[in-house]
Protein backbone atom coordinates (compact mmCIF):
# COMPACT_ATOMS: atom_id res chain seq x y z
CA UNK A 1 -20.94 -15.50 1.38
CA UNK A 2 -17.39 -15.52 3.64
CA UNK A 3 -13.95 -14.06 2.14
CA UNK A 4 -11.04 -16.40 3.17
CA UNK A 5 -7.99 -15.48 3.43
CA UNK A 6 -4.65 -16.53 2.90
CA UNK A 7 -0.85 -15.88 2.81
CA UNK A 8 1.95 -17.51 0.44
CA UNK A 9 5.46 -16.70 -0.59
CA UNK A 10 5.03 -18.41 -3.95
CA UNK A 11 3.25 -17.01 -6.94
CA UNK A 12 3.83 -20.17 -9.07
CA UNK A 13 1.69 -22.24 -5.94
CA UNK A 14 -0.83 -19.35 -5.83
CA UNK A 15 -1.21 -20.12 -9.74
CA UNK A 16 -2.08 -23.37 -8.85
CA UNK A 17 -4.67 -22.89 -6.56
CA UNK A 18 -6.58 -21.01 -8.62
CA UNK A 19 -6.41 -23.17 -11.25
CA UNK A 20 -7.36 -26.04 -8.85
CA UNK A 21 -10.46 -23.53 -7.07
CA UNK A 22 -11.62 -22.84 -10.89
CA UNK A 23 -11.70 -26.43 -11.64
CA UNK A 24 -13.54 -27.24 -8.30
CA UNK A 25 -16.23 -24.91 -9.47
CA UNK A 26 -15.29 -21.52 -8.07
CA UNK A 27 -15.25 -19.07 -10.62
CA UNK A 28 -12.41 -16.67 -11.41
CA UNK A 29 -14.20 -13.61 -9.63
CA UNK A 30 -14.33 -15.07 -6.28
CA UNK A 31 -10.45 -15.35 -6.52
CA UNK A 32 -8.58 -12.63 -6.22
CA UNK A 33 -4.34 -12.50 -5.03
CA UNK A 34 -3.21 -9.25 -3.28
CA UNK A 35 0.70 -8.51 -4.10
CA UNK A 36 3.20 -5.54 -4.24
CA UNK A 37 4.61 -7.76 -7.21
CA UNK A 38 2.19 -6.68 -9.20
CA UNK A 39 4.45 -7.95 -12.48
CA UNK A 40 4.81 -11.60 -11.08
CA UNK A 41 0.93 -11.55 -10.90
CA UNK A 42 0.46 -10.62 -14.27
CA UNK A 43 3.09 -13.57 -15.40
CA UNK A 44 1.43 -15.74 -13.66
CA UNK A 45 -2.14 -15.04 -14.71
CA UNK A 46 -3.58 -14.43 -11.71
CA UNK A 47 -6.84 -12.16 -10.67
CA UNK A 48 -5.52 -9.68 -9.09
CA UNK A 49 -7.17 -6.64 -7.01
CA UNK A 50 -7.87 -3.44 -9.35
CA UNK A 51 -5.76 -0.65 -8.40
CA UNK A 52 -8.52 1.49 -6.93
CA UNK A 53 -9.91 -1.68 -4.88
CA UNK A 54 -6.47 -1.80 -3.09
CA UNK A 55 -7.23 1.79 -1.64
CA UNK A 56 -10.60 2.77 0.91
CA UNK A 57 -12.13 5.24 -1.56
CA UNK A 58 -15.54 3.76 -1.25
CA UNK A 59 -15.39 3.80 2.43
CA UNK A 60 -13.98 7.26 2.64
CA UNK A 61 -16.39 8.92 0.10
CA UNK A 62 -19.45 6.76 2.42
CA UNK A 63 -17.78 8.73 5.45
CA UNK A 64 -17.86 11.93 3.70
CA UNK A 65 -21.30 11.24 2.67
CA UNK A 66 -22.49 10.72 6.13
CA UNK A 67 -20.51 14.24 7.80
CA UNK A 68 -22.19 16.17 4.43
CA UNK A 69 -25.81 15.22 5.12
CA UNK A 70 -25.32 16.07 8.88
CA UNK A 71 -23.50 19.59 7.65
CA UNK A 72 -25.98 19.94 5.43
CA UNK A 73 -28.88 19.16 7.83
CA UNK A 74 -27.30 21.83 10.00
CA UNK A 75 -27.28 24.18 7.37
CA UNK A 76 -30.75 23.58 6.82
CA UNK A 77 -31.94 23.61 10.68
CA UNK A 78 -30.09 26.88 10.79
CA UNK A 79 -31.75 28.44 7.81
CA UNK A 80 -35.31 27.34 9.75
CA UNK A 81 -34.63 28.09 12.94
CA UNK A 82 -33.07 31.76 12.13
CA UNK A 83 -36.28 32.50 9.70
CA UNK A 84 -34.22 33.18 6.53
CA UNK A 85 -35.88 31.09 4.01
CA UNK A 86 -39.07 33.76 4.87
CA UNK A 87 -37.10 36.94 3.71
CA UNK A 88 -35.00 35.65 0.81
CA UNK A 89 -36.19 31.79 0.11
CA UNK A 90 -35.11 28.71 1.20
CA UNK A 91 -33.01 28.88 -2.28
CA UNK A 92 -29.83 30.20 -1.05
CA UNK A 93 -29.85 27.51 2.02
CA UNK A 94 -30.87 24.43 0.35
CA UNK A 95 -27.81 25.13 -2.44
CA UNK A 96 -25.48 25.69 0.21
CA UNK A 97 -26.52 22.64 1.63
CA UNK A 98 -25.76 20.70 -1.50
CA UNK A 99 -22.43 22.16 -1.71
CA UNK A 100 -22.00 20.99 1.40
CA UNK A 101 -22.84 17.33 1.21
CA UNK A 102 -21.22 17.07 -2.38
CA UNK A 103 -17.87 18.93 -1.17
CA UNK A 104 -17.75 16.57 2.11
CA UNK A 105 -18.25 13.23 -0.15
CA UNK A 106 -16.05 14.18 -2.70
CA UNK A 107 -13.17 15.23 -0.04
CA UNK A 108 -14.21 11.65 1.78
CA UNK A 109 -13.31 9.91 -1.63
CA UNK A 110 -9.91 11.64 -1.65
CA UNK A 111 -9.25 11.41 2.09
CA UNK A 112 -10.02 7.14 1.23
CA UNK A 113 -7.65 7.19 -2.17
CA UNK A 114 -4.67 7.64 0.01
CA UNK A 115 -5.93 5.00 2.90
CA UNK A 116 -5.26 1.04 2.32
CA UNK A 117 -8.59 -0.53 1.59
CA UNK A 118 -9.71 -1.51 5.34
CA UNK A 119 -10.12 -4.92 4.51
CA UNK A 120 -6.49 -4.91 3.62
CA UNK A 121 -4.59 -2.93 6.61
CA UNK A 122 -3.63 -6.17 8.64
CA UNK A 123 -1.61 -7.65 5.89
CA UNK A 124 0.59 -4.58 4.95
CA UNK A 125 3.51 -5.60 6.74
CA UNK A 126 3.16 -9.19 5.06
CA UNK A 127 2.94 -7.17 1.60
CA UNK A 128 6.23 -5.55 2.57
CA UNK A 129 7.41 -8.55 3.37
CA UNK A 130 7.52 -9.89 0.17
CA UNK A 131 4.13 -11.83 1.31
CA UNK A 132 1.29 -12.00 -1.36
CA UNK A 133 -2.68 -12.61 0.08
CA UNK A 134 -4.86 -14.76 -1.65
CA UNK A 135 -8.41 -14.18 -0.86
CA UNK A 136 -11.75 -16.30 -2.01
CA UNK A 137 -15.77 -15.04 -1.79
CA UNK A 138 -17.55 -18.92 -1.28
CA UNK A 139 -20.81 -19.42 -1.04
CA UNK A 140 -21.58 -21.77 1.75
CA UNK A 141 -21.72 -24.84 -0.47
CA UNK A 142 -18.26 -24.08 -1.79
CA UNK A 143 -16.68 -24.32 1.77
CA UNK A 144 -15.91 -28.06 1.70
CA UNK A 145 -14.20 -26.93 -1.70
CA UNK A 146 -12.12 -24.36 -0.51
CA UNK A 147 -10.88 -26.24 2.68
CA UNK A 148 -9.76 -29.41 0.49
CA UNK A 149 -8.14 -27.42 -1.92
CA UNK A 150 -6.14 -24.91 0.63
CA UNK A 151 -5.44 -28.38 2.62
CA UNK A 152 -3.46 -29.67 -0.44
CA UNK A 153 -1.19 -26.82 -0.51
CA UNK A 154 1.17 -26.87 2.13
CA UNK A 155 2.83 -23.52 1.77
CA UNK A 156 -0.67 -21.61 2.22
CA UNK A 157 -1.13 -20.39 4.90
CA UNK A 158 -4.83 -19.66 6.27
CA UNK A 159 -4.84 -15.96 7.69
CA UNK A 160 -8.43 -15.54 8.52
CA UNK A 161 -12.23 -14.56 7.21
CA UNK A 162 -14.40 -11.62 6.48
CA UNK A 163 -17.17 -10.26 4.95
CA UNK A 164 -17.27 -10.90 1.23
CA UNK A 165 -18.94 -9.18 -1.76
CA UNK A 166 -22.24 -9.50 -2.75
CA UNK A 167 -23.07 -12.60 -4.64
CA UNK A 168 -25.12 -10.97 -6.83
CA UNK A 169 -22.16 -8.59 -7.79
CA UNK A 170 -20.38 -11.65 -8.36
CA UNK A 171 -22.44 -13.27 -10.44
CA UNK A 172 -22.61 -10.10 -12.67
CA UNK A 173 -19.22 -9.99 -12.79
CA UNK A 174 -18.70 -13.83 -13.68
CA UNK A 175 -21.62 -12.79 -16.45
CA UNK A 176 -20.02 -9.61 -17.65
CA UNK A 177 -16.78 -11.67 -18.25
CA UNK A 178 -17.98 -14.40 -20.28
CA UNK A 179 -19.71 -12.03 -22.40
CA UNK A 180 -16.20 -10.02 -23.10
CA UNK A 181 -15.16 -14.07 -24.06
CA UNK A 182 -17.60 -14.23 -26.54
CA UNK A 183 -17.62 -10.93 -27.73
CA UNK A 184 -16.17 -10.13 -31.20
């Protein structure tokens, strides 16, 4: 799957689009609209980006991860090396080591809560701006899709690609929501 991206200055066109993507065959999870008008999204229906997507926790708590298993691998390469764990157990250094690695991921997660999600950075002046991004996950057999639709909009502007999410966590997601639908 590719994310596309794409900038407008018109919430009631971005409406439109999605309602022209869903009726293509793209399904409401693959569409998302980034905004600082985060009201004007709302009125206008449109799938917006979860608050805690917006920021790099994820990314930050994976860094954190990484520097608390090579703290914690110190810790424990220490402990061998200096013959401790033969006096008093290896007890003392394998809990420190878990404090270690669960300290650095959670401070990771916190350092990422106040970063803009990295996928995000390059549009923050266009969010200042007044700008909103509209982003779409397509499989490769919703391309042709995607380009006629964004080709009959004239004030969208194409501002590049990425990596997209998972199709499988799509598909969940498209699943989950049908079954809140249909729920009682």
């Amino acid at each position: 799957m590719k994310r596309h991206f794409f900038l407008s200055e018109d919430l009631d066109d971005l409406e439109l689009v999605e309602q022209d993507l869903e009726k293509a065959g793209v399904s409401t999870p693959q569409i998302h609209v980034l905004s600082e008008d985060d009201a004007g999204v709302q009125a206008h229906h449109l799938n917006d980006v979860e608050a805690v997507l917006r920021k790099d926790v994820v990314h930050g708590t994976e860094r954190g991860a990484v520097i608390g298993v090579v703290g914690a691998a110190i810790v424990l390469g220490a402990a061998w090396a200096t013959g401790i764990p033969e006096t008093i157990t290896w007890v003392p250094p394998l809990f420190l080591a878990i404090v270690i690695l669960g300290f650095c991921t959670w401070e990771g997660g916190l350092i990422g809560i106040q970063e803009p999600h990295s996928d995000f950075k390059r549009f923050q002046e266009d969010l200042r701006a007044g700008r909103h991004v509209l982003f779409v996950d397509v499989r490769k057999d919703q391309e042709e899709i995607l380009h006629r639709v964004a080709g009959s909009h004239s004030k969208l502007t194409p501002a590049g690609e990425g990596p997209a999410a998972p199709g499988w966590f799509l598909g969940a997601r498209q699943r989950f929501d049908d079954f809140m639908k249909t729920a009682p």
